[in-house]
Each structure stands twice: as structure tokens, then as C-alpha cells.
Protein backbone atom coordinates (compact mmCIF):
# COMPACT_ATOMS: atom_id res chain seq x y z
CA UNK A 1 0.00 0.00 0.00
CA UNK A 2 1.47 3.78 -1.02
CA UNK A 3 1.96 6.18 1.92
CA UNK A 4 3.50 9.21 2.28
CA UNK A 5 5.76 10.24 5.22
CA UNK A 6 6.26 14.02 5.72
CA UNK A 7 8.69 15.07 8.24
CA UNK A 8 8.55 18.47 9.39
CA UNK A 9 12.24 19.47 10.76
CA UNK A 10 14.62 22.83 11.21
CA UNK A 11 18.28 22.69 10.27
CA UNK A 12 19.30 22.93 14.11
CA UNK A 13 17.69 20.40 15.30
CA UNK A 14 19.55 17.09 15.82
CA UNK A 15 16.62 14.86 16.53
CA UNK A 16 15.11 16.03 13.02
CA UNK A 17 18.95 15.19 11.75
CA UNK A 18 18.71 12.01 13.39
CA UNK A 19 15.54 10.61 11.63
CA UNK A 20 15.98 11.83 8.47
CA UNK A 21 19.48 9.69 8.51
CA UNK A 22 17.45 7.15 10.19
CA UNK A 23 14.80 6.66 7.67
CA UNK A 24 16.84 7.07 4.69
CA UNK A 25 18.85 3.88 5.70
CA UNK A 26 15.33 2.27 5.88
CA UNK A 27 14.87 3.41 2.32
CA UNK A 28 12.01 5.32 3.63
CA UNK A 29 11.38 7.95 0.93
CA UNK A 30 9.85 11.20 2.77
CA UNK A 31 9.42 15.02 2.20
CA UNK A 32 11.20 17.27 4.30
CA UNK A 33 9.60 20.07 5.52
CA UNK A 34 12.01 22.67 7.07
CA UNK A 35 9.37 25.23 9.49
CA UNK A 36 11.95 27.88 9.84
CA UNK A 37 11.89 28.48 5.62
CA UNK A 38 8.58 28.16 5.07
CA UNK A 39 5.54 29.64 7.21
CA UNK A 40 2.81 27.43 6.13
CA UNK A 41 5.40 24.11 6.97
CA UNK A 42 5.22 25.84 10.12
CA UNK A 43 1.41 26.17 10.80
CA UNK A 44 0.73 22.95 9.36
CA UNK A 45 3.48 21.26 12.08
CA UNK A 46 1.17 23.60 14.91
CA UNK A 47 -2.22 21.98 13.35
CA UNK A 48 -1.14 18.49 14.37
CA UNK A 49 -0.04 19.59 17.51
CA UNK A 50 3.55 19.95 17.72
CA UNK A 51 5.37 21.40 20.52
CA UNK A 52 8.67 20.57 18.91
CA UNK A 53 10.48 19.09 16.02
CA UNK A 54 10.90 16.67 14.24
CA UNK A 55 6.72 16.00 13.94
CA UNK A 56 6.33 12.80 11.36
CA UNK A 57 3.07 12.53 9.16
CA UNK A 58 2.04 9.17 8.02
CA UNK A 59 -0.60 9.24 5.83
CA UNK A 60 -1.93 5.97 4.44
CA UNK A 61 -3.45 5.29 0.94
CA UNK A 62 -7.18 4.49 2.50
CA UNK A 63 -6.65 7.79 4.44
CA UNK A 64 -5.69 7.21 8.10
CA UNK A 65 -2.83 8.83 9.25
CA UNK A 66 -0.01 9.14 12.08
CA UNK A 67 1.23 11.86 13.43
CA UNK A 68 4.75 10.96 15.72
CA UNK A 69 6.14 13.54 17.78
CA UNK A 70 9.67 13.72 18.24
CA UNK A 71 11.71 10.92 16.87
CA UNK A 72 10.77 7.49 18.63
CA UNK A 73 11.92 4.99 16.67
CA UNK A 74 9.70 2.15 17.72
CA UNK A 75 7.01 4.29 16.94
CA UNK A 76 8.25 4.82 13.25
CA UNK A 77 8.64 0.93 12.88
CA UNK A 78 5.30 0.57 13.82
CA UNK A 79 3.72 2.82 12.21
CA UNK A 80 5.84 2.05 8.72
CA UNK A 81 5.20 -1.57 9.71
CA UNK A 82 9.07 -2.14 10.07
CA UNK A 83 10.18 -5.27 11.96
């Protein structure tokens, strides 16, 4: 089943460095979405609730989404069904 995983991140933040290394050597394909260069990255991270970075969207191909806050790993492998 397609997904799509958006990550919203800023360049100083090592966490957001982290999983975007992280998911890459999962051969996760994702968008990166940098909130300090672009204002409406930034609202849309404050519409599903973040409080910091990095904020991951999972959204499925029948609709449902994930939203993971921070990077938690065993979240992501849950949520990208990873074993």
C-alpha cells in the first residue's frame, strides 16, 4: 500500500537530523519540511499539535494517518510496519 511520510524538521535540530538519517537507511522515501523556511510548513506542524520538532506525518493510501512527535523509533517501525 502507497503512503507518504512528511517530516517536518529545522536545520538545528539534531533529533530532526537524526531521523531523516534514520529513515533514509530504511529506504524510507519522505518530504522534508524545514518550518523555519517556510511559514505554512510551520502552521501545518502547529495543526497536528507539535510542541517541537521533528513531527512525522504518516498518511496511508485508504486515508488514516499518524502523526509521531519527536523521533521514537519504535514508533516509526510501527507505524511504517518495520520489523
Amino acid at each position: 500500500m502507497a503512503r507518504t511520510v512528511i517530516v517536518y524538521t529545522q536545520q538545528t535540530c539534531g533529533p530532526c537530523q537524526e531521523e531523516k538519517m534514520w529513515l533514509t537507511q530504511q529506504n524510507i522515501s519522505f518530504e522534508d519540511r524545514d518550518i523555519r523556511a517556510n511559514d505554512a510548513y510551520f502552521q501545518e506542524a502547529i495543526a497536528l499539535g507539535a510542541s517541537m520538532t521533528p513531527v512525522t506525518l504518516i498518511e496511508e493510501e485508504n486515508g488514516d494517518r499518524t502523526v509521531i512527535h519527536g523521533f521514537d523509533k519504535e514508533e516509526l517501525k510501527k507505524a511504517l510496519d518495520l520489523s
